[in-house]
C-alpha atoms as a PDB file:
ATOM      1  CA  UNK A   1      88.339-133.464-189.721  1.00  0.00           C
ATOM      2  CA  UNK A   2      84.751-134.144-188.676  1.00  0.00           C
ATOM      3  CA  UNK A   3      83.484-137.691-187.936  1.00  0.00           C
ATOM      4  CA  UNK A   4      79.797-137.969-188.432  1.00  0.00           C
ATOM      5  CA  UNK A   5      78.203-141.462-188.339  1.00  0.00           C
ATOM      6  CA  UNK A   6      75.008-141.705-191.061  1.00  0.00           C
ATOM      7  CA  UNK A   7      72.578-143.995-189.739  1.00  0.00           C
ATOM      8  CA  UNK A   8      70.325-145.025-192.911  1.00  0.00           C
ATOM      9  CA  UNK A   9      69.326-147.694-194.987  1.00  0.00           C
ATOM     10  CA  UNK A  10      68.626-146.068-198.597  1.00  0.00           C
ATOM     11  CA  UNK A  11      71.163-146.920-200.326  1.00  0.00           C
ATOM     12  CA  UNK A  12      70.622-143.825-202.696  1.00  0.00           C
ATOM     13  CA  UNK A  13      70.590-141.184-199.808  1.00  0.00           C
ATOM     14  CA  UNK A  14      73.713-142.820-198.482  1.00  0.00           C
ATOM     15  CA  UNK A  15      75.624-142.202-201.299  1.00  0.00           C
ATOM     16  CA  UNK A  16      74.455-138.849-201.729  1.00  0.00           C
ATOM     17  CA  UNK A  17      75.214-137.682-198.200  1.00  0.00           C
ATOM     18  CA  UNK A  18      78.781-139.656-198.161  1.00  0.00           C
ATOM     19  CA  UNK A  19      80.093-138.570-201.377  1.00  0.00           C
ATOM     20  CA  UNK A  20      79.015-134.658-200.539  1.00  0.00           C
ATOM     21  CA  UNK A  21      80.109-134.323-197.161  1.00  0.00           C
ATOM     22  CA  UNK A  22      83.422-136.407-198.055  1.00  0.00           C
ATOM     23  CA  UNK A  23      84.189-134.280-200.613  1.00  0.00           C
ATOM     24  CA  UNK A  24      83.636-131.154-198.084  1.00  0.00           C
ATOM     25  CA  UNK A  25      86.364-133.062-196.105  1.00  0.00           C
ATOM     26  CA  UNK A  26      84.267-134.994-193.100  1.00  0.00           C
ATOM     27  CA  UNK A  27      84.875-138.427-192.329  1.00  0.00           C
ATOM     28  CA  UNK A  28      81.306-140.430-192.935  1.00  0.00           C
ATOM     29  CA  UNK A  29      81.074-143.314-191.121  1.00  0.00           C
ATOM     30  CA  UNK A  30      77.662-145.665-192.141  1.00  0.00           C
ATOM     31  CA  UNK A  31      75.182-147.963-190.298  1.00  0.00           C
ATOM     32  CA  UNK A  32      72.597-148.897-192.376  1.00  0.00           C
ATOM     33  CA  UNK A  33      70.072-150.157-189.316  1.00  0.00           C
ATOM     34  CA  UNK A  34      69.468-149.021-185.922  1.00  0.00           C
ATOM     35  CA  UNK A  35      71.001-152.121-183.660  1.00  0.00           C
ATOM     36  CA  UNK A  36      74.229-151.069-185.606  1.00  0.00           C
ATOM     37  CA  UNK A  37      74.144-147.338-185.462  1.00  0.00           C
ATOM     38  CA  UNK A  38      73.776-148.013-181.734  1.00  0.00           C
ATOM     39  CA  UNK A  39      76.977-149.881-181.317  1.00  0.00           C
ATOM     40  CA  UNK A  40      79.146-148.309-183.726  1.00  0.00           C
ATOM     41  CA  UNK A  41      78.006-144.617-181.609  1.00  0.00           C
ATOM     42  CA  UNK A  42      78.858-146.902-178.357  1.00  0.00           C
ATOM     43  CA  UNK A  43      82.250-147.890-179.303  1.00  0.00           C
ATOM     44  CA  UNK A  44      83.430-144.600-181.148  1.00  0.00           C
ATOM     45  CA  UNK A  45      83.739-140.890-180.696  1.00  0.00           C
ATOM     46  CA  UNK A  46      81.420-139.057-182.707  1.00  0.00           C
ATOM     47  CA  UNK A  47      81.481-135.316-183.119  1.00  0.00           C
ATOM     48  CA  UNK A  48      77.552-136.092-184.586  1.00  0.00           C
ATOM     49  CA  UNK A  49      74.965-138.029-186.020  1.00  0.00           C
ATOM     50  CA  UNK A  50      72.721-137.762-189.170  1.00  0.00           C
ATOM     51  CA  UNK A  51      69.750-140.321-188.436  1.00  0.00           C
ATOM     52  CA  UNK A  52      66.591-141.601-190.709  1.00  0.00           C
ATOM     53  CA  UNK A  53      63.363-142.169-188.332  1.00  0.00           C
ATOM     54  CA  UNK A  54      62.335-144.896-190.757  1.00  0.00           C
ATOM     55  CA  UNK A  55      64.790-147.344-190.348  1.00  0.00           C
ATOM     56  CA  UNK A  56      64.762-151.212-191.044  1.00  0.00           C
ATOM     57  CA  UNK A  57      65.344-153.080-187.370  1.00  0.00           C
ATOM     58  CA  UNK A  58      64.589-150.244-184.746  1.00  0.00           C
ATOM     59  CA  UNK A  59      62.791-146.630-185.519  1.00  0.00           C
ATOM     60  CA  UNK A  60      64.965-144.047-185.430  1.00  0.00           C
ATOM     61  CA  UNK A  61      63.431-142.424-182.442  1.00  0.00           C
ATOM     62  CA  UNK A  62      64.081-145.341-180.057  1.00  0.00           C
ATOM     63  CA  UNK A  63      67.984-145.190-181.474  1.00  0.00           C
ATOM     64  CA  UNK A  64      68.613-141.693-180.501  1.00  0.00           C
ATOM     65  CA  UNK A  65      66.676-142.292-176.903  1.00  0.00           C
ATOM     66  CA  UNK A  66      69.361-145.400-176.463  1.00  0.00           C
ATOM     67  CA  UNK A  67      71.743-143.265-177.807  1.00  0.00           C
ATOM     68  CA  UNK A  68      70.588-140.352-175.487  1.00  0.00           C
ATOM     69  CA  UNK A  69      71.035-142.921-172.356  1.00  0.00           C
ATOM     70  CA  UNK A  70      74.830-143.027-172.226  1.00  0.00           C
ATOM     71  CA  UNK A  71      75.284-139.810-174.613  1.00  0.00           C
ATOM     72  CA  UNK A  72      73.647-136.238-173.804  1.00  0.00           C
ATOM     73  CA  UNK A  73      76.127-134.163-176.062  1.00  0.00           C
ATOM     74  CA  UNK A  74      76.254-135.493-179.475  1.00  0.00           C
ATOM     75  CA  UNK A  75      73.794-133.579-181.766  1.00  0.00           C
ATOM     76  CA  UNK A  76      71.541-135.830-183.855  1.00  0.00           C
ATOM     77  CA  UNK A  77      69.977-134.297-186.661  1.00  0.00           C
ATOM     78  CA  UNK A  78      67.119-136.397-188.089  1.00  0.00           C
ATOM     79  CA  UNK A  79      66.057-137.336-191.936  1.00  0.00           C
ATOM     80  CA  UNK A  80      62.747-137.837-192.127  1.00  0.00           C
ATOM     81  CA  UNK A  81      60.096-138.373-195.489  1.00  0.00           C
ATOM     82  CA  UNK A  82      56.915-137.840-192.377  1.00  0.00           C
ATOM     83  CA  UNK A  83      56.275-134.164-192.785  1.00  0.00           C
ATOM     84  CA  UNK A  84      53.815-133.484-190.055  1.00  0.00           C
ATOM     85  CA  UNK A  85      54.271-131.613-187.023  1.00  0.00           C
ATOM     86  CA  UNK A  86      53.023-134.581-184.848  1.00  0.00           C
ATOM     87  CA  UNK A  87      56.755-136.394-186.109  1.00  0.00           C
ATOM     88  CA  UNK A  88      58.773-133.799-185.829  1.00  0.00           C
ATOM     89  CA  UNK A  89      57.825-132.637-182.113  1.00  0.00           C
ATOM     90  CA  UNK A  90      57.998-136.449-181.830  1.00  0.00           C
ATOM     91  CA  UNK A  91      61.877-136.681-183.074  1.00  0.00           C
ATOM     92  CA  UNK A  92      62.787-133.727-180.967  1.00  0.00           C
ATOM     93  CA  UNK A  93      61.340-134.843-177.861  1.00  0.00           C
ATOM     94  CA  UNK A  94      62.910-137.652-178.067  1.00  0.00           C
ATOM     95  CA  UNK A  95      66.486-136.290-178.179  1.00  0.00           C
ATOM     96  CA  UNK A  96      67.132-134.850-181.387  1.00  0.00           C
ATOM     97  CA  UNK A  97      68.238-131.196-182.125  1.00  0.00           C
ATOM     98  CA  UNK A  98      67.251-130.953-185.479  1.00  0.00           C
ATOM     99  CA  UNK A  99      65.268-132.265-188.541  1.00  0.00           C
ATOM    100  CA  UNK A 100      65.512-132.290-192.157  1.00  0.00           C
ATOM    101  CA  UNK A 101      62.536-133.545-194.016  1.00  0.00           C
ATOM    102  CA  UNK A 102      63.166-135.201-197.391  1.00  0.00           C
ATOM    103  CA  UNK A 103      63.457-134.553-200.100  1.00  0.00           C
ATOM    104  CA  UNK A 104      66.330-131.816-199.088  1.00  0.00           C
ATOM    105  CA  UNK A 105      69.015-129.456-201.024  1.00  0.00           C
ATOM    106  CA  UNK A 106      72.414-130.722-200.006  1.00  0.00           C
ATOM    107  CA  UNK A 107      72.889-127.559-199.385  1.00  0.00           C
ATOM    108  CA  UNK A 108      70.161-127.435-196.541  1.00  0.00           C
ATOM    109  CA  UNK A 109      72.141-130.715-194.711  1.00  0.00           C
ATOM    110  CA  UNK A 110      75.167-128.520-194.506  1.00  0.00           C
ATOM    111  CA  UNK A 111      73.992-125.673-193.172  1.00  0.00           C
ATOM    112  CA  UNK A 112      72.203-127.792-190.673  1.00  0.00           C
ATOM    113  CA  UNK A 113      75.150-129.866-190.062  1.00  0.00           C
ATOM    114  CA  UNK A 114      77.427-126.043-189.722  1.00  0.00           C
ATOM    115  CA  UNK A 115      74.622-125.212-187.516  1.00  0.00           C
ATOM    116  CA  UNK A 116      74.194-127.912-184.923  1.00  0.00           C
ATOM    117  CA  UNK A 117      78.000-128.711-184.608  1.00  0.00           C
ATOM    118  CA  UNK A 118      78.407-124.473-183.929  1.00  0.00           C
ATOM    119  CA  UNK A 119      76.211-125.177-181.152  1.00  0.00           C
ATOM    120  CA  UNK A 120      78.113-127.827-179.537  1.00  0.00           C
ATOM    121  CA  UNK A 121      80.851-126.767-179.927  1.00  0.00           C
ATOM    122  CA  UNK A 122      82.267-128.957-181.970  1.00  0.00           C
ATOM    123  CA  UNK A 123      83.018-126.709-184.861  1.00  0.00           C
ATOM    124  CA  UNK A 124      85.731-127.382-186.982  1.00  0.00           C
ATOM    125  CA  UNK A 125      88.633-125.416-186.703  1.00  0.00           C
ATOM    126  CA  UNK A 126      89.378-121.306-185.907  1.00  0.00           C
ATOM    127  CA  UNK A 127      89.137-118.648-188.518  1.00  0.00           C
ATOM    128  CA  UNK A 128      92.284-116.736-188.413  1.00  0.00           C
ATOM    129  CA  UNK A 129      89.866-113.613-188.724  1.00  0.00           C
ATOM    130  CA  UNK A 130      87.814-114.199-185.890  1.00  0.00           C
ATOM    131  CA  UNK A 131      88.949-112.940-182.731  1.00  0.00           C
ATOM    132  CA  UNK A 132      87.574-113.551-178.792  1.00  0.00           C
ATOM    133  CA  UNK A 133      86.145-110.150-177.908  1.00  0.00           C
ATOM    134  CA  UNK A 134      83.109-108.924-175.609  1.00  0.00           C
ATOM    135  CA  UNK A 135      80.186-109.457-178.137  1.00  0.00           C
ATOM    136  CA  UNK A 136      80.743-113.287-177.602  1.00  0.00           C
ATOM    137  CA  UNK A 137      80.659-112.981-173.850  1.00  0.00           C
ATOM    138  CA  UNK A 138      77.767-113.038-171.588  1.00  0.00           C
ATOM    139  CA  UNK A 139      77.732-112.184-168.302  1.00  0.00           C
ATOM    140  CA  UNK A 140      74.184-112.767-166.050  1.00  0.00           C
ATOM    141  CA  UNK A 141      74.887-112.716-162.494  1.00  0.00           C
ATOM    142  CA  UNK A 142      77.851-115.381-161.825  1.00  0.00           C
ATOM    143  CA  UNK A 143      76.573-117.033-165.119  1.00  0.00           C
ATOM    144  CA  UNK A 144      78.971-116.949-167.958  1.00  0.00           C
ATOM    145  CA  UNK A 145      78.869-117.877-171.712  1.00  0.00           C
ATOM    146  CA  UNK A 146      81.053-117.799-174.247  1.00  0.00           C
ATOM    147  CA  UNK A 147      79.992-117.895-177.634  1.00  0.00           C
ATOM    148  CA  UNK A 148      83.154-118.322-179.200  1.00  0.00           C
ATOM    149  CA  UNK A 149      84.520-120.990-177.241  1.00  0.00           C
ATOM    150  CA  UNK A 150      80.561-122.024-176.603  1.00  0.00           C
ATOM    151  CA  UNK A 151      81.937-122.754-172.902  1.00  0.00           C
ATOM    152  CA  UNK A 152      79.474-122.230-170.000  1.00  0.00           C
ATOM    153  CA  UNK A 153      80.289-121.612-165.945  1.00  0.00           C
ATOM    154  CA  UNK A 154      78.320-120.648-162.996  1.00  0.00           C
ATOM    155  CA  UNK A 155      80.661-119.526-160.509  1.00  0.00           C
ATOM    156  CA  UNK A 156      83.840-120.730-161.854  1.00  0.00           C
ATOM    157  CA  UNK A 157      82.437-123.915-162.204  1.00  0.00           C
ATOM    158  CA  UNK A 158      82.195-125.308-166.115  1.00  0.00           C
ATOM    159  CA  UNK A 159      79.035-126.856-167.104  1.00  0.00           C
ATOM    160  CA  UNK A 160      78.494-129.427-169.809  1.00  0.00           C
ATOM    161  CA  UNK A 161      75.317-128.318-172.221  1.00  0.00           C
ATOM    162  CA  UNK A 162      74.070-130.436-175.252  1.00  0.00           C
ATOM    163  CA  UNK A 163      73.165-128.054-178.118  1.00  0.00           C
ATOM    164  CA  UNK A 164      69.466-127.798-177.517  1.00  0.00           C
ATOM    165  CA  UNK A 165      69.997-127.058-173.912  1.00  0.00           C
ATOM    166  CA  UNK A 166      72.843-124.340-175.220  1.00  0.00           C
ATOM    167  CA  UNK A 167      70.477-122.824-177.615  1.00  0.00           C
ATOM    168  CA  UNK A 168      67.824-122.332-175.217  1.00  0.00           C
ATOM    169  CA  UNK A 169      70.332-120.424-172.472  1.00  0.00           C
ATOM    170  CA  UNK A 170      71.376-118.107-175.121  1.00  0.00           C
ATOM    171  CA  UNK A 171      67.618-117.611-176.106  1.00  0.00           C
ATOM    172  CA  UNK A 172      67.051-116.795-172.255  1.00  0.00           C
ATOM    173  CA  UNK A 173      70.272-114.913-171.913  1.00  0.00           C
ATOM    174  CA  UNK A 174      68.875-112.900-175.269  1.00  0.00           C
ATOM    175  CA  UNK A 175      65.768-111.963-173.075  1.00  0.00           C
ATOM    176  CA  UNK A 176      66.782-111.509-169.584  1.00  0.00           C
ATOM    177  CA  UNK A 177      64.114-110.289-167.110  1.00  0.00           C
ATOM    178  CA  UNK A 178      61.302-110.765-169.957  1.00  0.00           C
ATOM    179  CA  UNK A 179      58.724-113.649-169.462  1.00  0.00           C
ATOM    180  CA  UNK A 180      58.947-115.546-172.646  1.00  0.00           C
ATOM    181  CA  UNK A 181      55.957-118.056-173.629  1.00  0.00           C
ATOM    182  CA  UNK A 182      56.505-121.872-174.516  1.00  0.00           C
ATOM    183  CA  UNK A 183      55.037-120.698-177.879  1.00  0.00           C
ATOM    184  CA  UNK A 184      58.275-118.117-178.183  1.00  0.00           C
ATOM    185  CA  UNK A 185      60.520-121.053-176.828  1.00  0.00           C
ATOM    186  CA  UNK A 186      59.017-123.339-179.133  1.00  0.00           C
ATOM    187  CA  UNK A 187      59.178-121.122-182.576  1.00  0.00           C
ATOM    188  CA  UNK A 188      62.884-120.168-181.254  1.00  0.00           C
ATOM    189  CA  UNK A 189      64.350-122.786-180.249  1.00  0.00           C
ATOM    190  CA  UNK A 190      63.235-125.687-182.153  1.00  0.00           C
ATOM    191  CA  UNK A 191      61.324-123.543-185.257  1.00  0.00           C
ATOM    192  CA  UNK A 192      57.782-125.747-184.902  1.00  0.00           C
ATOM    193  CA  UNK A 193      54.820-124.226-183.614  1.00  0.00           C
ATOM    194  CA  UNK A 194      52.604-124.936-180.488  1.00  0.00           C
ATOM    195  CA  UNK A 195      49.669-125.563-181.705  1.00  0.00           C
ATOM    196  CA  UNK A 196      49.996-129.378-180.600  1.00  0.00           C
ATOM    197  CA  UNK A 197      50.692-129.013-177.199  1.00  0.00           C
ATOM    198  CA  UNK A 198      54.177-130.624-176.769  1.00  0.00           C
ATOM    199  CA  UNK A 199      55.639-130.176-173.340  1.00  0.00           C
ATOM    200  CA  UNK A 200      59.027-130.394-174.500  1.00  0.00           C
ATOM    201  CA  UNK A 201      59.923-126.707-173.609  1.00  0.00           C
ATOM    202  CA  UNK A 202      58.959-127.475-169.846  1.00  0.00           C
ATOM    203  CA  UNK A 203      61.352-130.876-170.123  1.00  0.00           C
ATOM    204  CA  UNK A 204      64.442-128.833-171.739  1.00  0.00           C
ATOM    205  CA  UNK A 205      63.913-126.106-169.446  1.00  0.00           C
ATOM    206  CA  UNK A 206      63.856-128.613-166.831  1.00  0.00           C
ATOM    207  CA  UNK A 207      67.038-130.118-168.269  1.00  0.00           C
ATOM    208  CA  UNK A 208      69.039-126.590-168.002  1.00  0.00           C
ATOM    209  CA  UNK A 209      67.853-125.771-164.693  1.00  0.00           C
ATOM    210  CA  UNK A 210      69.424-129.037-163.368  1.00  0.00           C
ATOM    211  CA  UNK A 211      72.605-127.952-164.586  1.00  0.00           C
ATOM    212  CA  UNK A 212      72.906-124.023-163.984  1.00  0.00           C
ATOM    213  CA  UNK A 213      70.501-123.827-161.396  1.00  0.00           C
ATOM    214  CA  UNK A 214      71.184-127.210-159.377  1.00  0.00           C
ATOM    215  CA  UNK A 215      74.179-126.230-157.244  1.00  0.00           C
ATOM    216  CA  UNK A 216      73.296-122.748-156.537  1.00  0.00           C
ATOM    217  CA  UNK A 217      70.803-120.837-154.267  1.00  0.00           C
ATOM    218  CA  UNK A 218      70.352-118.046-156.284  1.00  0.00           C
ATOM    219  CA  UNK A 219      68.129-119.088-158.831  1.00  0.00           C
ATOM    220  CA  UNK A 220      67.670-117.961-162.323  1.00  0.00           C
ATOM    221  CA  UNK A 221      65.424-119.470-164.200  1.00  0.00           C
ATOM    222  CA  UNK A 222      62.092-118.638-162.919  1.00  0.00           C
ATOM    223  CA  UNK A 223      58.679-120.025-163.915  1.00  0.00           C
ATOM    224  CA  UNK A 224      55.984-117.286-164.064  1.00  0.00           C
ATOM    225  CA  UNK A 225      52.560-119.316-163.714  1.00  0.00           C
ATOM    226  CA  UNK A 226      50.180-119.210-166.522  1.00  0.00           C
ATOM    227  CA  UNK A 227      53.041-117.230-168.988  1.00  0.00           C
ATOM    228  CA  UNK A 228      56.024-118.913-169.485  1.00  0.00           C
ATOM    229  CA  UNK A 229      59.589-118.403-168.210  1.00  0.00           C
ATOM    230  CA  UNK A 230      61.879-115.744-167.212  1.00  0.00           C
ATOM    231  CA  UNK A 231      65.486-115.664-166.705  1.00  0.00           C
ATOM    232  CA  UNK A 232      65.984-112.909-164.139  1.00  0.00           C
ATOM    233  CA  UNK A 233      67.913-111.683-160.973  1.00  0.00           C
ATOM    234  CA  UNK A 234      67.825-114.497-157.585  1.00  0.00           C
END
């Protein structure tokens, strides 16, 4: 079972998120203000976090960049009534992986939730059906992923990815030796658009570098000046 922590203070969304996902068998823990969400994420293990920006004590951005301070992993998926571009790019650069604006079909919060806990591996349980087989595999250089187990290694050596930054190595491994724009990253990776001239592609892509590229001389994620990014041969 699932433990997601619900960090909101409407009592009406509460109920409706708690009594859905309860009955779809997670375990819903509930803070219903930042200062608390903080501390209860500090003192347990969760597998992810559902988060209103708008909350009573502390906005929901500044929770998730505490949060993000001692916890890179966790995906946070955001609730938010402020529709605009400016708010989303805002909640994403700030360490979320994912927004839902309200009003929302529960239906929508579960796939979401399905979605971002695929990507971190967190998901729950193995289908007897699926098997480990090649397709989930990818091999680039001495770079491995695998998308089943949604472990990553660069020579032999594992390497710990939040979702986001998991995301955007399988976009890259998707593309190899094609320069991809920020706009593509953008639309990809996070589904906004780039019209507002967020530089949180060049911060994520700065992220993953650190990690895959970090310990090894032969580099590959490449900046092409002017274009974008490439992921291609040292």
């Amino acid at each position: 079972m699932k433990n997601i922590i619900l960090i909101e203070d409407e009592s009406s969304v509460v109920s409706f998120i708690k009594k859905g996902l309860q009955e779809l068998e997670y375990e819903i823990s509930v803070a219903l203000d930042g200062s608390t969400g903080i501390k209860m994420v500090e003192n347990n293990d969760f597998d992810m976090i559902i988060m209103d920006i708008m909350l009573p004590d502390i906005n929901g951005l500044e929770v998730c960049r505490e949060i993000r301070k001692k916890n890179k992993t966790v995906p946070i998926l955001f609730l938010t009534a402020l529709d605009s571009s400016e708010n989303i790019v805002m909640g994403l650069e700030s360490g979320g992986d994912d927004y839902l604006v309200k009003p929302f079909k529960f239906i929508e919060l579960v796939a979401r939730i399905k979605s971002l806990l695929r990507r971190s591996g967190h998901s729950s349980g193995t289908d007897s059906n699926e098997i480990e087989n090649d397709e989930n595999i990818y091999q680039f250089e001495d770079l491995t992923v695998n998308d089943y187990t949604k472990k990553v290694s660069r020579n032999g050596t594992e390497i710990s990815l939040t979702s986001t930054e998991y995301k955007l190595l399988l976009y890259f491994l998707n593309n190899p030796e094609k320069v991809i724009s920020r706009a593509e990253i953008l639309e990809a990776v996070w589904g906004v658009n780039y019209e507002l001239g967020t530089n949180v592609v060049d911060v994520y892509v700065n992220y993953l570098r650190k990690k895959i590229d970090s310990q090894d001389d032969n580099k590959i994620i490449h900046t092409v000046i002017g274009m974008g990014y490439v992921l291609k041969k040292p």
